[in-house]
C-alpha atoms as a PDB file:
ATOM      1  CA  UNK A   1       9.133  11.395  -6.360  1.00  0.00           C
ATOM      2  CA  UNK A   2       7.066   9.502  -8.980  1.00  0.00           C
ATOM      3  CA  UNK A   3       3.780  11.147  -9.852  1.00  0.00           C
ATOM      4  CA  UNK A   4       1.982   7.790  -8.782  1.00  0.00           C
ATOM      5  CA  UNK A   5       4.072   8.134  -5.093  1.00  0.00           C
ATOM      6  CA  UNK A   6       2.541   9.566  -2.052  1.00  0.00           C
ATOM      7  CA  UNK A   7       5.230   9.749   0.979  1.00  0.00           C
ATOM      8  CA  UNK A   8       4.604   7.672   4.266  1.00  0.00           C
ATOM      9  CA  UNK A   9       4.063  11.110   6.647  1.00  0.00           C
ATOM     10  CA  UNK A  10       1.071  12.088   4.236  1.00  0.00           C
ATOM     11  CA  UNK A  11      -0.005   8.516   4.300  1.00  0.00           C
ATOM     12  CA  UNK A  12       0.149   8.822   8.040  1.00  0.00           C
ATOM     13  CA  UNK A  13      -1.477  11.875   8.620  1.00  0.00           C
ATOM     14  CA  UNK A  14      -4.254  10.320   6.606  1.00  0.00           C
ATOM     15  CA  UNK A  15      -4.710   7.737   8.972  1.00  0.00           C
ATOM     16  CA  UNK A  16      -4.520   9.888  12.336  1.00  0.00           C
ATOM     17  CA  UNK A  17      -7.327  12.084  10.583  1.00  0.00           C
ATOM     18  CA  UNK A  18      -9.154   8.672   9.628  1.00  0.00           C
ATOM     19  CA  UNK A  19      -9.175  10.122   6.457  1.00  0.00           C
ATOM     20  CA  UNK A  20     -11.661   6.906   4.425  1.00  0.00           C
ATOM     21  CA  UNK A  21      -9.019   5.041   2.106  1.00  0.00           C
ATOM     22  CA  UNK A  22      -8.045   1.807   1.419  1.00  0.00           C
ATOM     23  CA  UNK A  23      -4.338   0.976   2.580  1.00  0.00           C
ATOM     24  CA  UNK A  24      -2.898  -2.217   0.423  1.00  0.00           C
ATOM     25  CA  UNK A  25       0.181  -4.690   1.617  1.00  0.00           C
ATOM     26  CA  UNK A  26       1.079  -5.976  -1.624  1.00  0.00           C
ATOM     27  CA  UNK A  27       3.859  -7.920  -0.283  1.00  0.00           C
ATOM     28  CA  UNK A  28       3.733 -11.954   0.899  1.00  0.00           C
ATOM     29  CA  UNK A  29       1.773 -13.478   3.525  1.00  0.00           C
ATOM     30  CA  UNK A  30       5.009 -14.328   5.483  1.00  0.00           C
ATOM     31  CA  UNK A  31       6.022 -10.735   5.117  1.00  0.00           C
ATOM     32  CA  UNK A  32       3.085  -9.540   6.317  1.00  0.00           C
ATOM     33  CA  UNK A  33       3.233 -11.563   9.497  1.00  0.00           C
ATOM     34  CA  UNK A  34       6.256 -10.567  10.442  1.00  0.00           C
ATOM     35  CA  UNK A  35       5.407  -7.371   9.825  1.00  0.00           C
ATOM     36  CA  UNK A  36       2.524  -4.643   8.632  1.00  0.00           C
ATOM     37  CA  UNK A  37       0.742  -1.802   9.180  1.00  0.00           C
ATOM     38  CA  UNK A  38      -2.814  -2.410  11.409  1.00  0.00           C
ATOM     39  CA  UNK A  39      -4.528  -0.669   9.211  1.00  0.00           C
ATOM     40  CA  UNK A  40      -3.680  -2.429   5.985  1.00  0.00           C
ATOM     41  CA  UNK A  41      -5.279  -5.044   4.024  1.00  0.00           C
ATOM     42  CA  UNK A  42      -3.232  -8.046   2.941  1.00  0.00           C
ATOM     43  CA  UNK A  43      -3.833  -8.174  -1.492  1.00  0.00           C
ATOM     44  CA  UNK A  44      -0.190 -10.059  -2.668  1.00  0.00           C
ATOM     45  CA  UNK A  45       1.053  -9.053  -5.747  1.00  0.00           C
ATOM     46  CA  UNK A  46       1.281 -12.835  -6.694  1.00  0.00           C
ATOM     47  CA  UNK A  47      -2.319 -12.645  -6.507  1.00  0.00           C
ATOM     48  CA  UNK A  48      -3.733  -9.649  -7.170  1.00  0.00           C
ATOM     49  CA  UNK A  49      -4.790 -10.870 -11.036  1.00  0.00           C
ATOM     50  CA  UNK A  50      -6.910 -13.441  -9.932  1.00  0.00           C
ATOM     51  CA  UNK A  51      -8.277 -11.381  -6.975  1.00  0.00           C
ATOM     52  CA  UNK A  52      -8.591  -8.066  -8.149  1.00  0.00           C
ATOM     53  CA  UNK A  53     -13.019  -8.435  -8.038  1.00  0.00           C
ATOM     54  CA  UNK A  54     -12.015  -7.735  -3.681  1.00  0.00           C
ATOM     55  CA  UNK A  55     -11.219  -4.750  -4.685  1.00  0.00           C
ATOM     56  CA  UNK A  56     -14.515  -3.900  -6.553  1.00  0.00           C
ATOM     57  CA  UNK A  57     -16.084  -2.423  -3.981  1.00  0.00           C
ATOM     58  CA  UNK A  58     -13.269   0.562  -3.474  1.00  0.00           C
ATOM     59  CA  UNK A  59     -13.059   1.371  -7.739  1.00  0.00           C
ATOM     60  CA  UNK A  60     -13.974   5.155  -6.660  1.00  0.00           C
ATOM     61  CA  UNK A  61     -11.976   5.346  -3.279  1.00  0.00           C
ATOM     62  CA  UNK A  62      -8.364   6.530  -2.659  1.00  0.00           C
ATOM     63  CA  UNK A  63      -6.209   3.123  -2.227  1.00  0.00           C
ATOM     64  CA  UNK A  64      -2.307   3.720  -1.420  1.00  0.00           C
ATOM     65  CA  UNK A  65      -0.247  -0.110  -2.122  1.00  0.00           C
ATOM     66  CA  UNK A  66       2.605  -0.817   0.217  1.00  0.00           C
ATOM     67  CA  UNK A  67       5.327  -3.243   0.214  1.00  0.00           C
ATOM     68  CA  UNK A  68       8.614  -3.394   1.160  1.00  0.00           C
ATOM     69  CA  UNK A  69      10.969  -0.855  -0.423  1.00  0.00           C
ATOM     70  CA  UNK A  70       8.487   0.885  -2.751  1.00  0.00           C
ATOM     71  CA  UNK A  71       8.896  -1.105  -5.955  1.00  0.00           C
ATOM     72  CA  UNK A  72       6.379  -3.706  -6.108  1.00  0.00           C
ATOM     73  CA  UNK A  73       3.717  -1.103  -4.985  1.00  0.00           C
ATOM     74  CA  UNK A  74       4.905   0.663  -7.756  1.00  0.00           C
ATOM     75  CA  UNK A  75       3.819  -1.983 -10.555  1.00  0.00           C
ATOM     76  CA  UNK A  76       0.645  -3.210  -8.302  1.00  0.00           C
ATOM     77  CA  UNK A  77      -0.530   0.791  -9.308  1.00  0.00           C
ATOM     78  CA  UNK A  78       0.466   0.852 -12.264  1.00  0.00           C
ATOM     79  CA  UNK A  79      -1.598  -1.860 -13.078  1.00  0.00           C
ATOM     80  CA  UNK A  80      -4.556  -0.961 -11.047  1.00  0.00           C
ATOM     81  CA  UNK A  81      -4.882   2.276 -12.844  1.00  0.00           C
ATOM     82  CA  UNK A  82      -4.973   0.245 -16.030  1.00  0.00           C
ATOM     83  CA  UNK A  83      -7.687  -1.750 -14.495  1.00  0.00           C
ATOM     84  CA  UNK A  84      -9.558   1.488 -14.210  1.00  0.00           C
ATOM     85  CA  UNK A  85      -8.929   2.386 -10.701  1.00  0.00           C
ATOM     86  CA  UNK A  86      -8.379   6.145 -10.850  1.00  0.00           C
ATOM     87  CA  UNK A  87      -7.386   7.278  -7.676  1.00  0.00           C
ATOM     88  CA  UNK A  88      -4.318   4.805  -6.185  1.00  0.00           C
ATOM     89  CA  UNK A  89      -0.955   5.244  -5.353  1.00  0.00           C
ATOM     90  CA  UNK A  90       2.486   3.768  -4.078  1.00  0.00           C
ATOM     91  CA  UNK A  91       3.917   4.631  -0.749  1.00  0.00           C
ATOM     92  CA  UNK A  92       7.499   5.625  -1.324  1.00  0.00           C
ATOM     93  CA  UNK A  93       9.907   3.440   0.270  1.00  0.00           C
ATOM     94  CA  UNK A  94       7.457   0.969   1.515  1.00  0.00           C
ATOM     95  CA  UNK A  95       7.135  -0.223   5.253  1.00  0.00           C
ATOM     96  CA  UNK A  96      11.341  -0.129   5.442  1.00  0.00           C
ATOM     97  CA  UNK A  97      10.549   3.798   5.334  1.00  0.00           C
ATOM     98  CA  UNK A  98       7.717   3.304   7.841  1.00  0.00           C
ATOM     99  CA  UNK A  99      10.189   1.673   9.879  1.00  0.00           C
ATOM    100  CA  UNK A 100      12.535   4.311   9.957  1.00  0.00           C
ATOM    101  CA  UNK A 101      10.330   7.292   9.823  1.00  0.00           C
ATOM    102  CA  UNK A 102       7.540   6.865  11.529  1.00  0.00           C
ATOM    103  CA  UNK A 103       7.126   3.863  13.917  1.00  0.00           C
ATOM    104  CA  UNK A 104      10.558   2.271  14.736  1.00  0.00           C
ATOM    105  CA  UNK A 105       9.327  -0.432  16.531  1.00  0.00           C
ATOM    106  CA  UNK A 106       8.309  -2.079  13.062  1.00  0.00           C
ATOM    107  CA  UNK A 107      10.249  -4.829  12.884  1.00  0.00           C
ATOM    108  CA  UNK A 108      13.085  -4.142   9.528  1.00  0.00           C
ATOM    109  CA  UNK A 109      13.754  -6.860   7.123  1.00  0.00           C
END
């Protein structure tokens, strides 16, 4: 696992223990209606250059970036942390290892 990976049971237990951090669906809008986490906030990589001031507000907090298999959440963090967000990571495997790990009734694309 990547240094700048966290796995989806850690990411999970974070939310059952409402641990505060920001969860980030870097994927499409069309993805993300066909299928997300609740918790997450929609931020498409396509975007995320021109939008990046939303994010502001959570500089200092802990924000894990989701997609679908793990690789676009990689590059969204990579390039948060050089936009001087210190404290983000990439979900390993994305919501297709949510699927399968922790809530199968996500819907698998």
């Amino acid at each position: 696992m990547h240094s700048l990976e966290i796995d989806c049971q850690t990411v999970k237990q974070k939310l059952d223990n409402n641990h505060p951090f920001v969860l980030l669906d870097c994927r499409e809008q069309d993805e993300y209606n066909l299928v997300n986490i609740s918790e997450s906030q929609l931020l498409p990589m396509s975007e995320i250059q021109q939008r990046v001031s939303e994010l502001d507000e959570h500089r200092a907090a802990e924000i894990i970036v989701y997609c679908h298999h793990g690789m676009r959440s990689l590059q969204v963090t990579t390039w948060l942390q050089q936009e001087g967000f210190t404290n983000v990571k990439s979900m390993q495997g994305g919501i297709d290892a949510w699927s399968c790990q922790i809530d199968d009734s996500k819907t698998r694309y």
